[in-house]
N, C-alpha and C. Protein backbone atom coordinates (compact mmCIF):
# COMPACT_ATOMS: atom_id res chain seq x y z
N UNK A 1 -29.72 33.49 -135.37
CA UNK A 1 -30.95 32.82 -135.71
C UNK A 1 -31.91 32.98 -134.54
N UNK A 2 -33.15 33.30 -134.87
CA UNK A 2 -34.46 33.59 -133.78
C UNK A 2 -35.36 32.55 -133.96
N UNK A 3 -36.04 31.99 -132.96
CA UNK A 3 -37.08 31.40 -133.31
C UNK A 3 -37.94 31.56 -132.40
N UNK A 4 -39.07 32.08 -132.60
CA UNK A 4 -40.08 31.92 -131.57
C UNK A 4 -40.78 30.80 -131.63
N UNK A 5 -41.64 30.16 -130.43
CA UNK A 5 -41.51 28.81 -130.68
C UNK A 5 -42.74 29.02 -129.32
N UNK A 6 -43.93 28.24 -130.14
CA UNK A 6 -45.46 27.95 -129.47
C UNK A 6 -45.61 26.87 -129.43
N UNK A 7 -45.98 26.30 -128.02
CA UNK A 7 -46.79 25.08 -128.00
C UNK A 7 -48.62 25.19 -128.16
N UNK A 8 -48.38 24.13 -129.20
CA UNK A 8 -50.06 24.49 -129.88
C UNK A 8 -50.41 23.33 -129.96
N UNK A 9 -52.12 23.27 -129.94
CA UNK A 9 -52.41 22.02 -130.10
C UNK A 9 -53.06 21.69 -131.24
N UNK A 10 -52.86 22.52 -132.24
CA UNK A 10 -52.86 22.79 -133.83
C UNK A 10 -52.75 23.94 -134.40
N UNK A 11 -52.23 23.56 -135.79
CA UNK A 11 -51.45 24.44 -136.75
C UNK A 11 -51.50 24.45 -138.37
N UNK A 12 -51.60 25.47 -139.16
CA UNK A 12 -51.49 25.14 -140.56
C UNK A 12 -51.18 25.83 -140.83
N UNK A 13 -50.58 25.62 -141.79
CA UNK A 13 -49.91 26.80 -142.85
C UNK A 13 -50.61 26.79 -144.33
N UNK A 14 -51.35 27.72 -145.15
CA UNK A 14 -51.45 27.84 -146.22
C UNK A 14 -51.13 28.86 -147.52
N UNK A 15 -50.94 28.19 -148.82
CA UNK A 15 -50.15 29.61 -149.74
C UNK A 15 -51.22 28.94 -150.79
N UNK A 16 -51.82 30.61 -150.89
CA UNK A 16 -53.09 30.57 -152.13
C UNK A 16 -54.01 29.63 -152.00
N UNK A 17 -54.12 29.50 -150.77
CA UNK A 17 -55.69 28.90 -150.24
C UNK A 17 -55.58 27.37 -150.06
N UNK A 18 -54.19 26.56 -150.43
CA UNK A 18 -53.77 25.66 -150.37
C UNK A 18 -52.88 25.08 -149.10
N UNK A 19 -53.51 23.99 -147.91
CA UNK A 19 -52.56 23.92 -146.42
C UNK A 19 -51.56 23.15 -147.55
N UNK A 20 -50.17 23.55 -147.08
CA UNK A 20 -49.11 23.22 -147.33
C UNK A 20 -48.25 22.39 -145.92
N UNK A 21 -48.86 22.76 -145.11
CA UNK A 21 -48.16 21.81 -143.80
C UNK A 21 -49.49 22.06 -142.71
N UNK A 22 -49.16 20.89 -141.71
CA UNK A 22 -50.29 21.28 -140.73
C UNK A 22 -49.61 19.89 -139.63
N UNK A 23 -50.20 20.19 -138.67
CA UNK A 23 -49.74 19.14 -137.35
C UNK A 23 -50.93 19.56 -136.68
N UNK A 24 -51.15 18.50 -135.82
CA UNK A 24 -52.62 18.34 -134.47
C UNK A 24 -51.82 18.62 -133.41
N UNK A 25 -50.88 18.33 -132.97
CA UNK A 25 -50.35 18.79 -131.74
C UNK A 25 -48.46 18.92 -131.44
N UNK A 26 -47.88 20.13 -130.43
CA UNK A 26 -46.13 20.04 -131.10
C UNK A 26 -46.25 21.60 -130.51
N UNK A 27 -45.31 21.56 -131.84
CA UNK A 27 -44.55 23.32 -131.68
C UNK A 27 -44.88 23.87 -133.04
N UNK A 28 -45.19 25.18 -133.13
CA UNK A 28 -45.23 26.29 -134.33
C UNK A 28 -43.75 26.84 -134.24
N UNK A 29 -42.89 26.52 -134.53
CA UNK A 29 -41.86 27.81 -134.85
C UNK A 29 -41.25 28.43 -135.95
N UNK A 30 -41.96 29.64 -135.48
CA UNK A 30 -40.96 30.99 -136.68
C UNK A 30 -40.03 31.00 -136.71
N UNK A 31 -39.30 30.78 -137.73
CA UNK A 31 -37.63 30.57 -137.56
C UNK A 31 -36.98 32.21 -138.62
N UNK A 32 -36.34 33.01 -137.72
CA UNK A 32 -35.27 34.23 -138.71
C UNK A 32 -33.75 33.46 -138.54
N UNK A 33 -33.35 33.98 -139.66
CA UNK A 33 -31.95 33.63 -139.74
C UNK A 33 -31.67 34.91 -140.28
N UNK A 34 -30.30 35.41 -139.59
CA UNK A 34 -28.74 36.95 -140.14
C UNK A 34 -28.02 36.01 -140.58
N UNK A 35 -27.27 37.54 -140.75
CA UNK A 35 -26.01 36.83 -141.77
C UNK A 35 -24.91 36.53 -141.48
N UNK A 36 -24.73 35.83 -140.19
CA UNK A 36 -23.39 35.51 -139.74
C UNK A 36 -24.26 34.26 -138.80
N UNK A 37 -25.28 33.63 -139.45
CA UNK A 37 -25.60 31.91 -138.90
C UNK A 37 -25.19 31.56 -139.57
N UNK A 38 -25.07 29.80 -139.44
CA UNK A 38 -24.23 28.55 -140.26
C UNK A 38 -24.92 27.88 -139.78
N UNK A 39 -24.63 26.45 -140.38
CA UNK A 39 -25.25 25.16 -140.54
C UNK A 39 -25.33 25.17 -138.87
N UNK A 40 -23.78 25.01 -138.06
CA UNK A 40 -23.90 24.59 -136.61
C UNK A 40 -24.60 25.54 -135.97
N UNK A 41 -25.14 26.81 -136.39
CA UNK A 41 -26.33 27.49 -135.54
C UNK A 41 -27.11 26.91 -135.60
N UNK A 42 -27.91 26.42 -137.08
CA UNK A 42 -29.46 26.01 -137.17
C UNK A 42 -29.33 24.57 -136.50
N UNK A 43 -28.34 23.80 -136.64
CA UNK A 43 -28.13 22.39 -135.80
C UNK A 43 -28.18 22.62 -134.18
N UNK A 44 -27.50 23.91 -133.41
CA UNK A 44 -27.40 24.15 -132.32
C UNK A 44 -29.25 24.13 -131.94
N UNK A 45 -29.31 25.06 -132.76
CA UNK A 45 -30.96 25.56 -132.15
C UNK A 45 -32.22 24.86 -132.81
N UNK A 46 -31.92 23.60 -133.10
CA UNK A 46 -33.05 23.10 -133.53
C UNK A 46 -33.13 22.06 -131.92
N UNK A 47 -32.15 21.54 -131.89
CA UNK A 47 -31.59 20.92 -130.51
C UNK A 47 -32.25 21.52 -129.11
N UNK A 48 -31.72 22.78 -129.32
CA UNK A 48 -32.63 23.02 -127.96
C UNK A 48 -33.88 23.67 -127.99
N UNK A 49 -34.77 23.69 -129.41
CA UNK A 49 -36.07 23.51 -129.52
C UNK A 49 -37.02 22.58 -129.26
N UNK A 50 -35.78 21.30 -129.73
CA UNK A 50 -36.39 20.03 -129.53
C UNK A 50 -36.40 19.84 -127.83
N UNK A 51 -35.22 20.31 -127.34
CA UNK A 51 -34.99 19.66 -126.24
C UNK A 51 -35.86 20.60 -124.87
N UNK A 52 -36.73 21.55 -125.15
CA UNK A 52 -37.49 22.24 -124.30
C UNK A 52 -38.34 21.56 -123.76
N UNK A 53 -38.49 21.42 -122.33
CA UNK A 53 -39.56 20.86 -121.36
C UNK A 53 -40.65 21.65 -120.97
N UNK A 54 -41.95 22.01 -122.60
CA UNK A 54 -42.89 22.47 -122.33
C UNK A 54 -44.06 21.81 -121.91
N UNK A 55 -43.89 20.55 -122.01
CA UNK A 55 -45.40 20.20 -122.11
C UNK A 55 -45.96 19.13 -120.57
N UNK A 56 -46.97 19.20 -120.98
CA UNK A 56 -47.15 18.44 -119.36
C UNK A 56 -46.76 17.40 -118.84
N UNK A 57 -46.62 17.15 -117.80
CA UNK A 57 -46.09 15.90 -117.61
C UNK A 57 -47.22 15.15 -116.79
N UNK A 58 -47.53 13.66 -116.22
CA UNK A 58 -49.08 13.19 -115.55
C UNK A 58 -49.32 14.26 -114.32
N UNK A 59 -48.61 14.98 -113.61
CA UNK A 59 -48.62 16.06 -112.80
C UNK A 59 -49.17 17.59 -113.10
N UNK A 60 -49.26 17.58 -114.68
CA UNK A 60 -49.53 18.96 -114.60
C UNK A 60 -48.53 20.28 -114.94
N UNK A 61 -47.30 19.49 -114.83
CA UNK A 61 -46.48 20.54 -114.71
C UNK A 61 -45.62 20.30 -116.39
N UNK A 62 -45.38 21.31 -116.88
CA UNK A 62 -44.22 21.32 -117.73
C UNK A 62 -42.96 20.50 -117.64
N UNK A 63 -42.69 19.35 -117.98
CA UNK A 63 -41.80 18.82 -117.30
C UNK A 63 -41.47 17.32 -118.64
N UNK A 64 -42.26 17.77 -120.06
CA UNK A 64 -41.21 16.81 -121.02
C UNK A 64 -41.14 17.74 -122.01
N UNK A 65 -40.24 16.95 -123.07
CA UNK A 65 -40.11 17.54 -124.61
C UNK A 65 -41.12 17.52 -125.42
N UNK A 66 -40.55 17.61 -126.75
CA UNK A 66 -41.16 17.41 -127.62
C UNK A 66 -41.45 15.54 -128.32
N UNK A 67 -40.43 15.48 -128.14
CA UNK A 67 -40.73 14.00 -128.44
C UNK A 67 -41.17 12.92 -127.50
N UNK A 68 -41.07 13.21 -125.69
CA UNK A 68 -42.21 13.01 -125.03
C UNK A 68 -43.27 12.50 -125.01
N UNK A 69 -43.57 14.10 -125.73
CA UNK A 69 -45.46 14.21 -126.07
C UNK A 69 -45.65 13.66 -127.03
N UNK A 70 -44.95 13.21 -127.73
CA UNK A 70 -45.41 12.50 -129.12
C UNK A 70 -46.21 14.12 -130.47
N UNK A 71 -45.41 14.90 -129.86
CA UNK A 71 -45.72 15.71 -131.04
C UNK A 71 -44.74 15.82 -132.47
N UNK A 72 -45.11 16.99 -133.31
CA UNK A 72 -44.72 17.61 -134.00
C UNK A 72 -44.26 18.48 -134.11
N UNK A 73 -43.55 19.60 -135.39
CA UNK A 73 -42.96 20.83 -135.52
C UNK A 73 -43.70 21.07 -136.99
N UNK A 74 -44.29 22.39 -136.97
CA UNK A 74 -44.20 23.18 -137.97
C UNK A 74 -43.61 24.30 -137.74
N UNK A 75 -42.85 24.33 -139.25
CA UNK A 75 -41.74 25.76 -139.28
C UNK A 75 -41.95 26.14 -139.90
N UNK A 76 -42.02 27.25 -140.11
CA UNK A 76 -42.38 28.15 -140.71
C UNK A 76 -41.12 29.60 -141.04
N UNK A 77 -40.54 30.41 -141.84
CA UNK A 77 -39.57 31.05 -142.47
C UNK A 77 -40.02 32.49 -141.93
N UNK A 78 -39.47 33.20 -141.19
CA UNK A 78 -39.74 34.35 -140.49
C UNK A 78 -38.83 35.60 -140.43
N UNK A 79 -38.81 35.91 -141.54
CA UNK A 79 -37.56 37.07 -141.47
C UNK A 79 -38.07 38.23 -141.22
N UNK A 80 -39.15 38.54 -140.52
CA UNK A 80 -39.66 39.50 -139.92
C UNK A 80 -39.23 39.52 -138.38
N UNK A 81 -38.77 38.62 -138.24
CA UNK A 81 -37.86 38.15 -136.49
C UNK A 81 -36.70 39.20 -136.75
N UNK A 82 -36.00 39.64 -137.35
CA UNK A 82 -35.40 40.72 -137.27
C UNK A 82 -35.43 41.83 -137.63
N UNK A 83 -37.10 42.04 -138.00
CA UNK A 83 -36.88 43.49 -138.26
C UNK A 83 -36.96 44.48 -136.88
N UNK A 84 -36.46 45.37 -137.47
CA UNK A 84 -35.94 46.85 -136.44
C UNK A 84 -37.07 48.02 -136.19
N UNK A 85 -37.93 48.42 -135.14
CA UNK A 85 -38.63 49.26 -135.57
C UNK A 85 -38.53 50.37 -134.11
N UNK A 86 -37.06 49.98 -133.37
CA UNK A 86 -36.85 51.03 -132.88
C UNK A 86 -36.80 52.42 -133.16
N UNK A 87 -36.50 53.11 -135.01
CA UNK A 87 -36.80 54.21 -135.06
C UNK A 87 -38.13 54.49 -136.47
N UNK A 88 -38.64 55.76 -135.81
CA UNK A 88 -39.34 55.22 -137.26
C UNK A 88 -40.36 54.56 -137.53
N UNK A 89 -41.51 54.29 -138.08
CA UNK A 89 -42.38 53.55 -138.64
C UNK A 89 -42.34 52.32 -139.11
N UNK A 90 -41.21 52.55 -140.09
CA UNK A 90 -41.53 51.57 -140.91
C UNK A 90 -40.09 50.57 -140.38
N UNK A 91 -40.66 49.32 -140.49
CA UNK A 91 -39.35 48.60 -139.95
C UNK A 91 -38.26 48.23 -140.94
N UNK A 92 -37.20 47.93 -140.35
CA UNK A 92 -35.78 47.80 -141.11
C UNK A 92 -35.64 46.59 -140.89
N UNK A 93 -35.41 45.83 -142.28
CA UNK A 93 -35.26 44.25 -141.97
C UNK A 93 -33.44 43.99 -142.54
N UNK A 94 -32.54 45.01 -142.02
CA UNK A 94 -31.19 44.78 -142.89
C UNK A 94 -30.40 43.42 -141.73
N UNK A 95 -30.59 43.12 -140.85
CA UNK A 95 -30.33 41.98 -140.38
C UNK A 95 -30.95 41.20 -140.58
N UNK A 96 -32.14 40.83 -141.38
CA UNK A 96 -32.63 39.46 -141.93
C UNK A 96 -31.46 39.02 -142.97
N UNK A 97 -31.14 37.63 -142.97
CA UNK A 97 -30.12 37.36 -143.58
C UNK A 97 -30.80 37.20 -145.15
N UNK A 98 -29.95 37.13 -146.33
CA UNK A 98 -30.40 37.27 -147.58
C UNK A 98 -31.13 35.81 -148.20
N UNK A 99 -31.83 35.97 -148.49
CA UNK A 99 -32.99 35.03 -149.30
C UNK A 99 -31.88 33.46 -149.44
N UNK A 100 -31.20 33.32 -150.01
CA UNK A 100 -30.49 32.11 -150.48
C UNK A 100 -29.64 31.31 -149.02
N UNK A 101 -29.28 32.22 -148.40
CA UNK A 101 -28.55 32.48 -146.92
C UNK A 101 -29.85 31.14 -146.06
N UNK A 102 -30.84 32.02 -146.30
CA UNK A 102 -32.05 32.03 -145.24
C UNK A 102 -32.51 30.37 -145.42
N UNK A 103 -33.08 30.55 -146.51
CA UNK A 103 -33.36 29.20 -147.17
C UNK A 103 -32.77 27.95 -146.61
N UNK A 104 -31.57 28.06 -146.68
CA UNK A 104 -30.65 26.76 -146.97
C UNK A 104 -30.15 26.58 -145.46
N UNK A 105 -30.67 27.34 -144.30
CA UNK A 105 -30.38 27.37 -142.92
C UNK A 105 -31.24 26.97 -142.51
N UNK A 106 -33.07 27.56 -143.17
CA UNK A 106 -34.04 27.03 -142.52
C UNK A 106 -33.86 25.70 -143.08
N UNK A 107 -33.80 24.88 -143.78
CA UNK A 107 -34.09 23.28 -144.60
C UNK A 107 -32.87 22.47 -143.53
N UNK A 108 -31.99 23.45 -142.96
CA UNK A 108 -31.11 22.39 -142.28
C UNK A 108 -31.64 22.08 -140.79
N UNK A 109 -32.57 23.71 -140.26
CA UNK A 109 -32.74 22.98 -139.32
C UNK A 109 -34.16 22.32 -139.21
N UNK A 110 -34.99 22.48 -140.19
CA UNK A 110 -35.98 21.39 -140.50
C UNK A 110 -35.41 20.10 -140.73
N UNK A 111 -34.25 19.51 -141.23
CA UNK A 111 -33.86 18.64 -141.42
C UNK A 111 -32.84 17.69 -140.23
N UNK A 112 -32.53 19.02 -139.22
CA UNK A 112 -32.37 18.63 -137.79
C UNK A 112 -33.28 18.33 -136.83
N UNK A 113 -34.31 18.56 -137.00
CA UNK A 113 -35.22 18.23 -136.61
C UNK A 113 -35.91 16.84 -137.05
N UNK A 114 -36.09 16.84 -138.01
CA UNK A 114 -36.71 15.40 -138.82
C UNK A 114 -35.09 14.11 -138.37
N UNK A 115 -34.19 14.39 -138.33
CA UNK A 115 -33.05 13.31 -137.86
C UNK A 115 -33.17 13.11 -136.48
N UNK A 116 -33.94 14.02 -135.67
CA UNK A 116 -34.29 13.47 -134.39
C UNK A 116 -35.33 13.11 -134.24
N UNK A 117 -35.79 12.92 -135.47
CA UNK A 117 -37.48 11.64 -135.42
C UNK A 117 -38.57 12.24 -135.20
N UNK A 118 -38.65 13.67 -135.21
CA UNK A 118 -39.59 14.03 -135.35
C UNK A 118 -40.34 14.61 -136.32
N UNK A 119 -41.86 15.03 -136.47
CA UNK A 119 -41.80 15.08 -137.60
C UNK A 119 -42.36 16.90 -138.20
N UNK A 120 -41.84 17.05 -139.06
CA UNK A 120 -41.60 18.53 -139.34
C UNK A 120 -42.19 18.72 -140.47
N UNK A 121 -43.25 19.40 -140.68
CA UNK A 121 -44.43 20.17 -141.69
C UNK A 121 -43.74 21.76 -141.47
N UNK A 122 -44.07 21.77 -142.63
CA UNK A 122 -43.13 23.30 -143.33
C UNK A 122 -44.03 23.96 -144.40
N UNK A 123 -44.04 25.45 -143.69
CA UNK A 123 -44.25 26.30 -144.62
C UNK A 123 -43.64 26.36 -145.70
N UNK A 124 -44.32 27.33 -146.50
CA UNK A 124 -43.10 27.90 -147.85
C UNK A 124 -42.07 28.69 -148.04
N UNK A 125 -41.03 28.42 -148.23
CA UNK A 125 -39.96 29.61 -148.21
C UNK A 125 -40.30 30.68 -149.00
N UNK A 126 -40.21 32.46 -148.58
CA UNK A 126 -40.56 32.89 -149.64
C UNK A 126 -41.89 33.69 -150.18
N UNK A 127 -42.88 32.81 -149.63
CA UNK A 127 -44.27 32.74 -150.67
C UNK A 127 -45.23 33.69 -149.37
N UNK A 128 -45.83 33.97 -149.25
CA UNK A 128 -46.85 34.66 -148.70
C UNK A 128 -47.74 33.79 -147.73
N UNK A 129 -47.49 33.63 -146.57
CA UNK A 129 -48.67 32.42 -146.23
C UNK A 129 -49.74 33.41 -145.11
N UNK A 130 -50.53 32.12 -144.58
CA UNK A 130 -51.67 32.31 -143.71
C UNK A 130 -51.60 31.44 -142.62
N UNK A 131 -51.25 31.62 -141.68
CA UNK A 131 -50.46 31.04 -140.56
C UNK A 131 -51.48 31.05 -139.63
N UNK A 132 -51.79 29.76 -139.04
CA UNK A 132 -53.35 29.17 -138.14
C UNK A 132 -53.00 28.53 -137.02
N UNK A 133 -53.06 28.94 -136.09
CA UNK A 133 -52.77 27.96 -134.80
C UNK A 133 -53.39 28.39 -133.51
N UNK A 134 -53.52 27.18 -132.45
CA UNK A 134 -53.80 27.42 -131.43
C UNK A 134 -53.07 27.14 -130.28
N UNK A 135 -52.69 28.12 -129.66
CA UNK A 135 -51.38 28.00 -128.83
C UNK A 135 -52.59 27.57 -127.31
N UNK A 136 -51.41 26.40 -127.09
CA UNK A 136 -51.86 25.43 -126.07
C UNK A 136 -50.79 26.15 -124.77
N UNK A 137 -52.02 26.75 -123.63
CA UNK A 137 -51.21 27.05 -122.57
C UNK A 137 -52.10 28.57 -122.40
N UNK A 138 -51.31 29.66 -122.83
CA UNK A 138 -50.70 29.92 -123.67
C UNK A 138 -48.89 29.78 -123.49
N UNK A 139 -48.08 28.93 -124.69
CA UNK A 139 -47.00 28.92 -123.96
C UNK A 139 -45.95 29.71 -125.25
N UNK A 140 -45.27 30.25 -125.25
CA UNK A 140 -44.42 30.91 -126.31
C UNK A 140 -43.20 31.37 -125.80
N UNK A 141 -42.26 31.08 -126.47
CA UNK A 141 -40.96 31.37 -126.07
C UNK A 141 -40.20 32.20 -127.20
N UNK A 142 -38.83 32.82 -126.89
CA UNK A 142 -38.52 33.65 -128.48
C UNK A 142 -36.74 32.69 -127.61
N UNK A 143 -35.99 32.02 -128.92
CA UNK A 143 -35.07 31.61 -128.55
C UNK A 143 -34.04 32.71 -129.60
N UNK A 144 -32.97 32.73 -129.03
CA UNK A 144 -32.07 33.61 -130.05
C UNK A 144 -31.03 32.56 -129.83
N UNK A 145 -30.02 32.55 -131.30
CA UNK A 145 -28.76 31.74 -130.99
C UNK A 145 -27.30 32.09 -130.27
N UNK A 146 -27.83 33.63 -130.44
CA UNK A 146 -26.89 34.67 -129.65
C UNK A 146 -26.70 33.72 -128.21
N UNK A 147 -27.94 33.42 -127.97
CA UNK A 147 -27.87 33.41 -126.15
C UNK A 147 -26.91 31.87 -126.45
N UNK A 148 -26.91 31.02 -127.16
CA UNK A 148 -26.44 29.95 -127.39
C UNK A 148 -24.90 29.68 -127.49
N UNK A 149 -24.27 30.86 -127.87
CA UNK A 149 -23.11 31.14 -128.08
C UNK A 149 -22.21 31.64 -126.77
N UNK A 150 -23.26 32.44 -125.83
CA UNK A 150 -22.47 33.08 -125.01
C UNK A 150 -22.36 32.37 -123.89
């Protein structure tokens, strides 16, 4: 599981001209899921999404979480996080994990997220969106669960 993961100080997501999620201030993260994540990946790595010390602290410095700051999460479904375009043009998405796979990994760790009280606006699984934000900093990180494991 990949997630790249922006601190922004707003965000929306819309499908067919309609915002479907949006937050004023938090994290944007793209979430990919393969096919050898499970529930305790998306639980592992929602954890240490939450638990990242991006944001300022009265000093200036990066130095609380997310719940800290009193922000939010929008997630958003990103199976373009694994595509391949080391050879070739056109990219290879055969490690994006399969549609039903994907789904039911992203809702868990949106739902790991929302059990640690925060609050989580969500794209559409699936659907085509238009993805709006303004990354505060600029700060962006790409987390993999690989690194989580080893």
């Amino acid at each position: 599981m990949r997630a790249l993961v922006q601190r922004v100080s707003r965000a929306s997501v819309r499908v067919a001209g309609e915002t479907v999620g949006a937050i004023d201030g938090g994290l944007l993260i793209l979430l990919g899921v393969t096919h050898d994540d499970g529930e305790e990946t998306a639980e592992a790595l929602a954890r240490k999404a939450l638990g990242l010390r991006v944001f300022d602290d009265g000093e200036g410095r990066m130095n609380r979480d997310l719940a800290q700051a009193g922000g939010a999460v929008l997630c958003v479904s990103q199976f373009t996080l694994y595509g391949d375009a080391r050879r070739g043009r056109r990219p290879s998405f055969t490690e994006a994990a399969e549609a039903a796979l994907a789904e039911r990994l992203w809702e868990r760790f949106c739902a790991a997220i929302e059990r640690a009280g925060v609050r989580c606006a969500r794209g559409r699984f699936g659907a085509r969106m238009a993805v709006e934000s303004v990354n505060d900093g600029p700060v962006t990180l790409l987390l993999d669960s690989a690194d989580l494991r080893a």
